[in-house]
Protein backbone atom coordinates (compact mmCIF):
# COMPACT_ATOMS: atom_id res chain seq x y z
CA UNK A 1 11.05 19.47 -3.05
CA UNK A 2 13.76 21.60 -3.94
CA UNK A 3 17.31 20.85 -2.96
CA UNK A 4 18.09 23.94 -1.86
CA UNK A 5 14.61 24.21 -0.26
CA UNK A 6 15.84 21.06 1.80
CA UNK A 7 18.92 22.33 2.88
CA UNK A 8 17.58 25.79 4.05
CA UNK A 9 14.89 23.96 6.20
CA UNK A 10 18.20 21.75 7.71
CA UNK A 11 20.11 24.76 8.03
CA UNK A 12 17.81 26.37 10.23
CA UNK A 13 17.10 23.34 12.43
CA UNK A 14 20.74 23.12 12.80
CA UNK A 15 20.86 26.14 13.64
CA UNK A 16 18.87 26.15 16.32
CA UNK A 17 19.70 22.57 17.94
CA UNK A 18 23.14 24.54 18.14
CA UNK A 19 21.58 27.14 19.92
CA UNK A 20 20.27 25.50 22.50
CA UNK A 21 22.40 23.10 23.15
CA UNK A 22 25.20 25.28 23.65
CA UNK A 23 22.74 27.25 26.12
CA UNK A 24 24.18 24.41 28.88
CA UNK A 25 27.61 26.96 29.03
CA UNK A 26 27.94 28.47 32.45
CA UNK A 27 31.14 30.60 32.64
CA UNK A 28 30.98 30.68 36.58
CA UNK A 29 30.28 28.70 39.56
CA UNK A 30 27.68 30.44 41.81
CA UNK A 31 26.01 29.55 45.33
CA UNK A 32 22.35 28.46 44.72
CA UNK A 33 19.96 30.91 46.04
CA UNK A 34 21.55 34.12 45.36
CA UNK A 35 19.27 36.13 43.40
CA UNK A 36 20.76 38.94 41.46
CA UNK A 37 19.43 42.27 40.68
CA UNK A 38 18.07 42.48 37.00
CA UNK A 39 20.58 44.36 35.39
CA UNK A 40 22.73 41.98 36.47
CA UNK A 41 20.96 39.09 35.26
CA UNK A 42 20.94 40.41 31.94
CA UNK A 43 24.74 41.05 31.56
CA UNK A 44 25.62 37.53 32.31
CA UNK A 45 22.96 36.07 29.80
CA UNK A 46 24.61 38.33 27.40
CA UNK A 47 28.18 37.41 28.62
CA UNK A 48 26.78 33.41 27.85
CA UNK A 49 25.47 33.91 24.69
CA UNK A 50 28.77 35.62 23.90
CA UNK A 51 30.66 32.75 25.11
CA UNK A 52 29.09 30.55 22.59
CA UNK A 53 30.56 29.41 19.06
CA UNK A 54 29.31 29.84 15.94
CA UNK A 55 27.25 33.18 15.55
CA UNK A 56 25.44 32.61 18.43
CA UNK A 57 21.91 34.34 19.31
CA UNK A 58 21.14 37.98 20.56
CA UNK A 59 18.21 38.81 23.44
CA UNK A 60 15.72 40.64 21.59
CA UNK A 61 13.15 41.11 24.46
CA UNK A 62 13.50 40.30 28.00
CA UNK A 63 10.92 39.95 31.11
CA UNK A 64 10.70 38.95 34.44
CA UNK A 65 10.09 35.42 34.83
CA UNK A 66 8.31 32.98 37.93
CA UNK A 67 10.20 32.38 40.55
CA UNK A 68 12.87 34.96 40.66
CA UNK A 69 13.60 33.80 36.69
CA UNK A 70 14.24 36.28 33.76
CA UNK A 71 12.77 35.04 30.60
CA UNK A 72 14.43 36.15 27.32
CA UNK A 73 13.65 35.86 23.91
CA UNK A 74 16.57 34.84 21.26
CA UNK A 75 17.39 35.34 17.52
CA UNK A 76 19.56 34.52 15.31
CA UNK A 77 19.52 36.04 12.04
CA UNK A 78 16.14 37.66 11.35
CA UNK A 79 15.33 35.02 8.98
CA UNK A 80 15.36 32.64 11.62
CA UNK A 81 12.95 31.44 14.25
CA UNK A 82 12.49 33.40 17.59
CA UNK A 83 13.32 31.31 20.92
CA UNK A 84 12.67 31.81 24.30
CA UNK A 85 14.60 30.40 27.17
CA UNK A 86 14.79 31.11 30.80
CA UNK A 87 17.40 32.21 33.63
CA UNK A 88 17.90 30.86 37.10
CA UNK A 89 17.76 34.03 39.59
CA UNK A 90 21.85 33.97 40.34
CA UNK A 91 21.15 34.60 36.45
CA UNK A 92 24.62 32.38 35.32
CA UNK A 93 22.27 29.49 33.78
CA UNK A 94 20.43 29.35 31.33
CA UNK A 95 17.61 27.06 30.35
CA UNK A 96 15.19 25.96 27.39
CA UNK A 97 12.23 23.62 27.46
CA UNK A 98 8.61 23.71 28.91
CA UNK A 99 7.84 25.08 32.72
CA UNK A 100 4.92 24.94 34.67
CA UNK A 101 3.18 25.85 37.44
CA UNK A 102 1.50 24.38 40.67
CA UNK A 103 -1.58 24.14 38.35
CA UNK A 104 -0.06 22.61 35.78
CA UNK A 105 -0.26 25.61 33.05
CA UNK A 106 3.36 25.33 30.64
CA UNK A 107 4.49 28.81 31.70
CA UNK A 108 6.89 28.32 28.69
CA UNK A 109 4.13 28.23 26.22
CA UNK A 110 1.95 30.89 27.29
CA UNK A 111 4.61 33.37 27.60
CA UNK A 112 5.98 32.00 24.19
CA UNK A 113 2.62 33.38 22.70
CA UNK A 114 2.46 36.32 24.50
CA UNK A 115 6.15 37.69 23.33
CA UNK A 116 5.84 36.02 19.79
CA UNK A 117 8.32 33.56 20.66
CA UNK A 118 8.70 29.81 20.09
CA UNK A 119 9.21 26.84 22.58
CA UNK A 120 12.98 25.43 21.20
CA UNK A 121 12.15 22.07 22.04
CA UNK A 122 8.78 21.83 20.47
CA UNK A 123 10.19 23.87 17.43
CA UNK A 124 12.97 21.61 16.94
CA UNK A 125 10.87 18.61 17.20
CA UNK A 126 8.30 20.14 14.59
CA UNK A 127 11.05 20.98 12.44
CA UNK A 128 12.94 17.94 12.60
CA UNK A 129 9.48 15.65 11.72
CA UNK A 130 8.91 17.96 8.64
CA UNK A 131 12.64 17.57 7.53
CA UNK A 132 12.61 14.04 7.46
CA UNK A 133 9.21 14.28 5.65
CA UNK A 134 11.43 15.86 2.95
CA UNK A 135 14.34 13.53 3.05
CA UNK A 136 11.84 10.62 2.66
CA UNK A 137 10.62 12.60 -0.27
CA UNK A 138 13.35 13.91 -1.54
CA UNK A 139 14.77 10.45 -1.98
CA UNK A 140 11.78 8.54 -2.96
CA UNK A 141 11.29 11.35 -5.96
CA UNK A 142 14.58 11.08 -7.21
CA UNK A 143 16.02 9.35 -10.26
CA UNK A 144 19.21 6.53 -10.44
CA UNK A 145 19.47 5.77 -7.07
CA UNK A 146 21.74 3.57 -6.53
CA UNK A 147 21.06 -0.10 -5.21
CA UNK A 148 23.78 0.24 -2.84
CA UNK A 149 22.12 3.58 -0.94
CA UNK A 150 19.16 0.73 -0.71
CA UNK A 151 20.61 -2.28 0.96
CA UNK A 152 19.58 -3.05 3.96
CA UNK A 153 17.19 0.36 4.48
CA UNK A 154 14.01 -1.28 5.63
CA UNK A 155 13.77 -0.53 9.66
CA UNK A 156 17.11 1.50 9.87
CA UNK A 157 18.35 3.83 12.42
CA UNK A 158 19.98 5.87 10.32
CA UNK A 159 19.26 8.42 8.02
CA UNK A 160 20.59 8.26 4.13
CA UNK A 161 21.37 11.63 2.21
CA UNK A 162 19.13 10.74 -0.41
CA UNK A 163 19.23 13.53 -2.81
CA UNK A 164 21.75 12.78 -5.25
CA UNK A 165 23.18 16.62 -5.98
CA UNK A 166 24.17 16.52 -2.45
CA UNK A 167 26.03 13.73 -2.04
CA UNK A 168 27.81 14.32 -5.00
CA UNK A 169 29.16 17.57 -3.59
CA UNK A 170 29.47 16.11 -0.55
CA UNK A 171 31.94 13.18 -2.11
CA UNK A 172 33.88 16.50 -4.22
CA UNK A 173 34.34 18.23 -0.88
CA UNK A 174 35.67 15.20 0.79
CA UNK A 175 38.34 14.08 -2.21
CA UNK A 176 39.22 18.23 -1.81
CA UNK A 177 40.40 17.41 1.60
CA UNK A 178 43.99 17.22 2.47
CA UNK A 179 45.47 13.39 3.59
CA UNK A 180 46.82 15.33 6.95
CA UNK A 181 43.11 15.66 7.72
CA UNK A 182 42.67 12.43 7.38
CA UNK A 183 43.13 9.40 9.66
CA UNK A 184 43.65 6.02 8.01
CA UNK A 185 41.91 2.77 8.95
CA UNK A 186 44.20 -0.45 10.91
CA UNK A 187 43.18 -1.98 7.73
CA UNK A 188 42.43 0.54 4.71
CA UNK A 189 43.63 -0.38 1.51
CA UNK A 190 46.40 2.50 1.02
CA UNK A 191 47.19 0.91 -2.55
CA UNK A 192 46.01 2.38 -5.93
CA UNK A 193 44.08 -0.92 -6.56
CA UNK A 194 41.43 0.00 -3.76
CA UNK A 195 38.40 -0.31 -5.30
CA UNK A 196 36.13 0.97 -2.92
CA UNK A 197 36.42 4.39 -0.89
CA UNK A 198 34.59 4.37 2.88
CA UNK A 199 35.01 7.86 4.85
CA UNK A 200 33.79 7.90 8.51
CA UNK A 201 33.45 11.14 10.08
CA UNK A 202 33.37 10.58 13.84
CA UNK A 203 33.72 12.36 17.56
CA UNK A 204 36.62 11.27 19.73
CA UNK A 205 33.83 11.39 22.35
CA UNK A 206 30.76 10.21 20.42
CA UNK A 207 29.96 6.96 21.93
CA UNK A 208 27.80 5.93 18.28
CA UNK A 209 31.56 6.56 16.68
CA UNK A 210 33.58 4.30 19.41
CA UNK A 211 31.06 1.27 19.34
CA UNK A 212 31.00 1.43 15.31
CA UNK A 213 34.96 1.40 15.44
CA UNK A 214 35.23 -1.28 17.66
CA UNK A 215 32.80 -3.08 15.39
CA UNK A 216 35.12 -2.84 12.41
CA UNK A 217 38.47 -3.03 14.36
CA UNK A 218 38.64 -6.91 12.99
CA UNK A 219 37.40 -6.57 9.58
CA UNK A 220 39.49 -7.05 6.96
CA UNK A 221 39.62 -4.07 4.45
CA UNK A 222 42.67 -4.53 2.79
CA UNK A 223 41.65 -7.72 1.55
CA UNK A 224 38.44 -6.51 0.07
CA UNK A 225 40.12 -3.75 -1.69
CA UNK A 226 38.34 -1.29 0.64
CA UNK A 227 40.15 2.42 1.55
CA UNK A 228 38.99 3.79 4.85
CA UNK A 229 39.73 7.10 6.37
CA UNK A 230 38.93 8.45 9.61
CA UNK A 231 37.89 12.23 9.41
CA UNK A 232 38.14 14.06 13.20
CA UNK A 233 35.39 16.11 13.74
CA UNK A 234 34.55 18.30 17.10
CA UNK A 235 30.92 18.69 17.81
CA UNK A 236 31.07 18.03 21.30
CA UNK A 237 32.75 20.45 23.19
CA UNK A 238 36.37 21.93 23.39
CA UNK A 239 37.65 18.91 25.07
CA UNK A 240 36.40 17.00 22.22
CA UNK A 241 38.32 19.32 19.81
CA UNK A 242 41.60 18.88 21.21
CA UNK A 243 41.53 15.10 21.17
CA UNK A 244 40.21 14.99 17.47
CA UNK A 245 43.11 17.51 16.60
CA UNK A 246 45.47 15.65 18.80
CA UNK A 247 44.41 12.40 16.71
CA UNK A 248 45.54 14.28 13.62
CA UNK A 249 48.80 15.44 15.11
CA UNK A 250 49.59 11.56 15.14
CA UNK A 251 47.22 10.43 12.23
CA UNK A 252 50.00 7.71 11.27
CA UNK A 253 50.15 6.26 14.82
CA UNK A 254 48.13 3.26 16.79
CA UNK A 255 47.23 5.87 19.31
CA UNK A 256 45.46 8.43 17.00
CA UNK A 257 43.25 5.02 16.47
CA UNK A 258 42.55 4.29 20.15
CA UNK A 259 42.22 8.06 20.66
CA UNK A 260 39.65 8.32 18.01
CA UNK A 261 38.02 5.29 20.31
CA UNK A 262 37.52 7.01 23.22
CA UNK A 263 40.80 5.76 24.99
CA UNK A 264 42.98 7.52 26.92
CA UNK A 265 46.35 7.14 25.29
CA UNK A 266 49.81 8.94 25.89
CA UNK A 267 50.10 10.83 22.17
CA UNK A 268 53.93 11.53 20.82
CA UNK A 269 53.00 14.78 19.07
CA UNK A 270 50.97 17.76 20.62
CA UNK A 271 48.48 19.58 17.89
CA UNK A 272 49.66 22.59 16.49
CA UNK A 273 47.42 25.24 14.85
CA UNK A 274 47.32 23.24 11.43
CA UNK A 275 45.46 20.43 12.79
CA UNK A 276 43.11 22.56 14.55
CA UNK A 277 42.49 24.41 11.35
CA UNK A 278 41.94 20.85 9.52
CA UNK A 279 39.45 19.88 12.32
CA UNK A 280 37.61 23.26 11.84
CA UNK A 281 37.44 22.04 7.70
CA UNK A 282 36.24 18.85 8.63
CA UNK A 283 33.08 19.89 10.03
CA UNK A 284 32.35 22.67 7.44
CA UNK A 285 32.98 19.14 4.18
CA UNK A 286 30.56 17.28 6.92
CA UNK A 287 27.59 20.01 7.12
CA UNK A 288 27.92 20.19 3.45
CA UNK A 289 25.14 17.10 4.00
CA UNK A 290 22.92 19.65 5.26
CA UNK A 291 22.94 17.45 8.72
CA UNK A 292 25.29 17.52 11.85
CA UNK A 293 25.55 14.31 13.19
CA UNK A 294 28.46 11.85 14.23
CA UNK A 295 28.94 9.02 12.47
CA UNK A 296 28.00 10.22 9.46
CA UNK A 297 29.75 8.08 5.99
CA UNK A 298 30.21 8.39 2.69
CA UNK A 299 30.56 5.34 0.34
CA UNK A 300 32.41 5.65 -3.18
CA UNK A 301 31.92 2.26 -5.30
CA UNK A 302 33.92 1.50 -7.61
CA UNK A 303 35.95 4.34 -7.17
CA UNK A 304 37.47 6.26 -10.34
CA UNK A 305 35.31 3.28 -12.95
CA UNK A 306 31.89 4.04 -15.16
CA UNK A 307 30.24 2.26 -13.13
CA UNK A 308 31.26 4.77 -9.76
CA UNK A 309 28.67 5.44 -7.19
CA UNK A 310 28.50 7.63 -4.40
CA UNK A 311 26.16 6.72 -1.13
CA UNK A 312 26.11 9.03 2.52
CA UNK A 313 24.18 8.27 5.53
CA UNK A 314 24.14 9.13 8.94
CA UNK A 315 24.04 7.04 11.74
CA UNK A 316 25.60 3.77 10.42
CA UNK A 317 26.87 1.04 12.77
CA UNK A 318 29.60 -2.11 12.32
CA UNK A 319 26.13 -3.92 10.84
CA UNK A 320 24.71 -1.89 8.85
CA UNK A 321 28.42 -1.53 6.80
CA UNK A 322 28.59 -5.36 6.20
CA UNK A 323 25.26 -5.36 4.57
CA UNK A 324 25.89 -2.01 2.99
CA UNK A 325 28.82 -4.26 0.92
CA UNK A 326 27.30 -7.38 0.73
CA UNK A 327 24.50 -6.14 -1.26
CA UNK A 328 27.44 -5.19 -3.77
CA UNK A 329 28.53 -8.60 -3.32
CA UNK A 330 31.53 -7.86 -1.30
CA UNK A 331 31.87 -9.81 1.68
CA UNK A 332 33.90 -8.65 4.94
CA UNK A 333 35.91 -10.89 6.45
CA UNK A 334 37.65 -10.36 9.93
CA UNK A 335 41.28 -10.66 9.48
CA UNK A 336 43.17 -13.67 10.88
């Protein structure tokens, strides 16, 4: 398969896990059981839509639902897949997923059909099965792989980029970026003899990120010549956006660590725009994967020799690093 093919099928899965996982917003509290008139209902799905980030979806077609509900069918682009989703009768909800009946019929799928609509859930799930069908191929069709992508890969939960063209413009787009978006390691060798690169892109509030720094909080990088860098991302919510650009604000301080942990710290220096900005152009370098995902790494061996080699996965934990290196015969060592 195609690269680009690839990508565009990730792209639009992305897409939509975006979509409706940002349909959680609710702008307003409400009392339960007040059931608003259907104009209304319709303004505030439009007003939650709005509300979202990141080009979110428009209401093509909308109908009244069971229960007092208002069903509403979603699009992105027209390229992409029609969704449906439904709204609670006080109409500031709404809601994705299968529904059904005192007879057990999934109300979600039948009207899907009937307003040429798909089920989100079911579509991402579909989608997500055939686009790691195409990883697997993608990576089992390409040439030079390297040995390191390989180590320890059998029964893994994670994924690895494995189609070289991307992580080689992922690695490009990462050496692009700034130091001041950039946190580094307790341990990373700073020193021009480092003579492997390891980039972690993590979630102050991604609990995958805080129990794979923990893991490596003792290891001893420095003394295996290994760089690290923390890269802030915010895929979790606005809270989670001002702690990763918070962390930046202090990048050269114990606390942007422990905030990058998941710990509540007292910070010496308040974000400005600029690190809110660099936060923003962290997460466009980490989609250039064609996956959104937290902790997603890239490894450079050997950095800036012939014999340099670039490996990304996503998904990693403390484990799954030590054998990544020991199959390049470089042991880590927890420092004394």
């Amino acid at each position: 398969m195609r690269t680009r093919s690839l990508r565009k099928q990730i792209q639009r899965l992305t897409a939509l896990v975006g979509f409706t996982t940002a349909l959680t917003i609710t702008p307003h509290a409400s009392a339960q059981g007040n059931q608003a008139d259907i104009h209304t209902m319709d303004n505030r799905a439009r007003a939650i839509l709005a509300a979202m980030k990141d080009n979110p979806p428009k209401i093509i077609h909308s109908f009244d639902g069971p229960a007092g509900m208002r069903g509403h069918v979603l699009q992105g682009k027209p390229s992409e897949a029609k969704i449906l989703v439904w709204q609670t009768p006080d109409g500031y909800h709404l809601m994705m997923g299968n529904l059904y009946d005192h007879a057990g019929r999934d109300l979600t799928g039948l009207a899907a059909e009937h307003h040429d609509a798909e089920n989100p859930l079911a579509l991402a799930v579909k989608m997500a099965l055939d686009i790691d069908t195409a990883i697997q191929s993608a990576a089992q069709s390409s040439q030079g792989s390297e040995a390191s992508a390989n180590a320890s890969s059998e029964q893994a939960d994670y994924y690895s980029v494995g189609v070289p063209e991307v992580v080689d413009e992922f690695k490009h787009a990462i050496l692009d970026l700034p130091s001041g978006n950039q946190v580094p390691w307790l341990s990373s060798d700073e020193s021009d003899a480092a003579k492997h690169h390891m980039y972690l892109f993590v979630d102050p509030f991604c609990p995958y990120c805080h129990k794979l720094l923990q893991g490596i909080r003792d290891v001893d990088f420095k003394g295996a010549q290994i760089r690290v860098r923390l890269i802030p991302v915010s895929l979790l919510g606005e809270a989670s956006n001002h702690a990763a650009a918070r962390a930046l604000a202090n990048r050269d301080t114990l606390e942007a660590i422990a905030m990058l942990q998941g710990e509540n710290v007292n910070i010496k220096q308040e974000a400005t725009a600029l690190q809110y900005a660099a936060i923003e152009k962290n997460h466009e370098v980490m989609v250039t994967t064609t996956m959104e995902g937290t902790p997603t790494l890239l490894f450079v061996f050997n950095a800036g020799s012939d014999q340099e080699a670039a490996s990304a996965f996503i998904g990693m934990n403390a484990d799954d690093i030590s054998r990544t290196f020991s199959g390049l015969g470089v042991d880590l060592e927890t420092q004394p």
